[in-house]
C-alpha atoms as a PDB file:
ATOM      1  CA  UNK A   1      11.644  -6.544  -9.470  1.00  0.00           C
ATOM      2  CA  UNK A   2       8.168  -8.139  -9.820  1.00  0.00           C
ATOM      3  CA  UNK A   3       9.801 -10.107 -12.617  1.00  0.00           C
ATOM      4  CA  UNK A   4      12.442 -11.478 -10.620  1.00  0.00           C
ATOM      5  CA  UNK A   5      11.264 -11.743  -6.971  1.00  0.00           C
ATOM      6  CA  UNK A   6       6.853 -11.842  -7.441  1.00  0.00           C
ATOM      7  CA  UNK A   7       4.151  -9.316  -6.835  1.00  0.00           C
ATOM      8  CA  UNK A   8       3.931  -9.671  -3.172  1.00  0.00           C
ATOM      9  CA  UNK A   9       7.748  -9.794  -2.250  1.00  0.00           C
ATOM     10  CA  UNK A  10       8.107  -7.064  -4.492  1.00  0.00           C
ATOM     11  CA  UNK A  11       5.431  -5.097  -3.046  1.00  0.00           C
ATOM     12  CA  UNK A  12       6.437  -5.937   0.608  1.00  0.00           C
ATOM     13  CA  UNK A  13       9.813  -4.648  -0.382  1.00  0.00           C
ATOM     14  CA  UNK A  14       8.221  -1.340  -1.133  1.00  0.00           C
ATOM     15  CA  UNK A  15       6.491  -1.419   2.157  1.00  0.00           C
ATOM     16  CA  UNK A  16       9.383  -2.527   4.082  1.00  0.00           C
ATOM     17  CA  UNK A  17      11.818  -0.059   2.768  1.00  0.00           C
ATOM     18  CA  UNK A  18      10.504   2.887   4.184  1.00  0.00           C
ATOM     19  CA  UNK A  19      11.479   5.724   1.500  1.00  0.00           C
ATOM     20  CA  UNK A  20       9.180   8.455   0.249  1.00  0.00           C
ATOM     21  CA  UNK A  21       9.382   7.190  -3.033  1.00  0.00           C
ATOM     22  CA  UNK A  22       8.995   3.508  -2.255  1.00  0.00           C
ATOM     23  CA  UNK A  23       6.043   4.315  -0.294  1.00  0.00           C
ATOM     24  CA  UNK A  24       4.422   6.125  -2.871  1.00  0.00           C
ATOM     25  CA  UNK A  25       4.839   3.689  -5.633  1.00  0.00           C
ATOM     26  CA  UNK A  26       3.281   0.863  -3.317  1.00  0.00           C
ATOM     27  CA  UNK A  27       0.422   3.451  -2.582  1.00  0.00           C
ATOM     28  CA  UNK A  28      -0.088   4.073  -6.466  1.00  0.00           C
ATOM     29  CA  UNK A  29       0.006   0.293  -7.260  1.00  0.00           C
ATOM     30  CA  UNK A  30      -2.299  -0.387  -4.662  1.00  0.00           C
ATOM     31  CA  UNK A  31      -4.362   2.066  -5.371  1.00  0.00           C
ATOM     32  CA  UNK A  32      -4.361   0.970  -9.268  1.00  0.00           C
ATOM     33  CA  UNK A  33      -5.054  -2.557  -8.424  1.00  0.00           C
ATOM     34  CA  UNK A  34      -7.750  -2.438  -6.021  1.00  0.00           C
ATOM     35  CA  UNK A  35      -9.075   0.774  -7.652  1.00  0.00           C
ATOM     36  CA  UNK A  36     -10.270   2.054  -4.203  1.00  0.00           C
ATOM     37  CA  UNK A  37      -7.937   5.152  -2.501  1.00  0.00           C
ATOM     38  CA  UNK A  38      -7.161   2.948   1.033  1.00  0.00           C
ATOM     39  CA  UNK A  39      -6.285   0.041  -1.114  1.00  0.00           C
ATOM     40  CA  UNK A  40      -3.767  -2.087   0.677  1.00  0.00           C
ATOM     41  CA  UNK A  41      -2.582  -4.831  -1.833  1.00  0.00           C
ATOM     42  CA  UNK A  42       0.036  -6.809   0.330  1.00  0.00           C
ATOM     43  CA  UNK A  43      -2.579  -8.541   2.660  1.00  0.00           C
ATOM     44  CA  UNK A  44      -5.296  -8.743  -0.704  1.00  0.00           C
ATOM     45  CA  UNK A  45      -2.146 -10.341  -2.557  1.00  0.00           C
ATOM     46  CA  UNK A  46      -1.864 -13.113   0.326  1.00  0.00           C
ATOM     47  CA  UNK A  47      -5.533 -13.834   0.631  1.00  0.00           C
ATOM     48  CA  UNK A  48      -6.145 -14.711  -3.710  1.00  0.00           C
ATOM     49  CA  UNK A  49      -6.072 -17.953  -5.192  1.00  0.00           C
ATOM     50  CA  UNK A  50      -3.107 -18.191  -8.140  1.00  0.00           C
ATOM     51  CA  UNK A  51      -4.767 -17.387 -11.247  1.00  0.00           C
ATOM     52  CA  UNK A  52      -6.175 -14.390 -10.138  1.00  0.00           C
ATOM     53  CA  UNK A  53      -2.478 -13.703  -8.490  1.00  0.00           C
ATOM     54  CA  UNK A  54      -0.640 -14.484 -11.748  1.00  0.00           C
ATOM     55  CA  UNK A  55      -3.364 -11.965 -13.502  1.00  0.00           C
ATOM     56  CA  UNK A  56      -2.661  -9.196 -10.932  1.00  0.00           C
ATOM     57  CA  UNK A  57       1.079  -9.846 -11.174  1.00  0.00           C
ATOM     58  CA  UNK A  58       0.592  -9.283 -15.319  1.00  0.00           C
ATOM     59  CA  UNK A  59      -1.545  -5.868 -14.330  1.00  0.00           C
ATOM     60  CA  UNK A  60       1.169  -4.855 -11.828  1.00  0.00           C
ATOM     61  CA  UNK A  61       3.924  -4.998 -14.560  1.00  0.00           C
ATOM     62  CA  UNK A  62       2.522  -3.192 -17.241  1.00  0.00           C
ATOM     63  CA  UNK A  63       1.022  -0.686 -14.994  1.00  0.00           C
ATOM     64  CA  UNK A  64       4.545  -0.137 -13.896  1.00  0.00           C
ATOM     65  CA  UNK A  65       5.671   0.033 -17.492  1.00  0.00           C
ATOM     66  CA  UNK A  66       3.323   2.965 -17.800  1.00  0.00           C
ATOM     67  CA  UNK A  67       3.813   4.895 -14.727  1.00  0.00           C
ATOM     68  CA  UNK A  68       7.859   4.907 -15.853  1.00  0.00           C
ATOM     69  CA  UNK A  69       7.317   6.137 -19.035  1.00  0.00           C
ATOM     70  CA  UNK A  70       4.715   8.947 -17.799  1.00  0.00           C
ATOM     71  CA  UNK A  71       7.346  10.010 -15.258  1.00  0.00           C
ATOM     72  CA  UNK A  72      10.154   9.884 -17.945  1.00  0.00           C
ATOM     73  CA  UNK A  73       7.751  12.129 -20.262  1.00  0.00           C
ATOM     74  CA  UNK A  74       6.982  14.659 -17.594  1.00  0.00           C
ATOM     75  CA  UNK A  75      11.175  14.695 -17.096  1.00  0.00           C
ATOM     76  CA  UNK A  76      11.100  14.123 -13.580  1.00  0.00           C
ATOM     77  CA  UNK A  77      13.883  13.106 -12.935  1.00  0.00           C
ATOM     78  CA  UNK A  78      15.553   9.534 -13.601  1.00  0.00           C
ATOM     79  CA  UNK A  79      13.554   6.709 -13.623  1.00  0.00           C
ATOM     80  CA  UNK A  80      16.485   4.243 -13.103  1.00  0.00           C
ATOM     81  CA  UNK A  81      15.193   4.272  -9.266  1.00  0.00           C
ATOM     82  CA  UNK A  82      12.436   2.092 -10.293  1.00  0.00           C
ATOM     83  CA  UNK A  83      14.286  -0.524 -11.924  1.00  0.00           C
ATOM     84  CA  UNK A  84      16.407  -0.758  -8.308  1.00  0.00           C
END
């Protein structure tokens, strides 16, 4: 999704959506980004000037890339929900 649609779309989708799951992935994003436990990335995201948007953008997706494979490791359960 950040791929297609952009960091902050992407992350207001998560926001917006309103499921546990989507919730908690914005929350660990955030929280990986801004490396502070309150983190709220969406309004930071807004704020930044482009390079330093483009260089949280390549963070986002290869933290992403991470998380999925940690979650597929630990088997819980499919990871196809992240892709959606």
């Amino acid at each position: 999704m950040i791929q297609t649609n952009g960091l902050a779309q992407t992350m207001a989708f998560l926001c917006a959506k309103g499921k546990d799951h989507h919730k908690l992935l914005y929350q660990h994003v955030s929280q990986w980004m801004l490396e502070k436990e309150d983190g709220k990335l969406l309004p930071t995201l807004l704020e930044e000037d482009s390079g330093t948007y483009r260089r949280r953008t390549t963070e986002a997706i290869a933290y992403s890339l991470w998380l999925r494979r940690f979650a597929e490791g630990k088997e819980w359960g499919s990871a196809q929900g992240v892709d959606e």
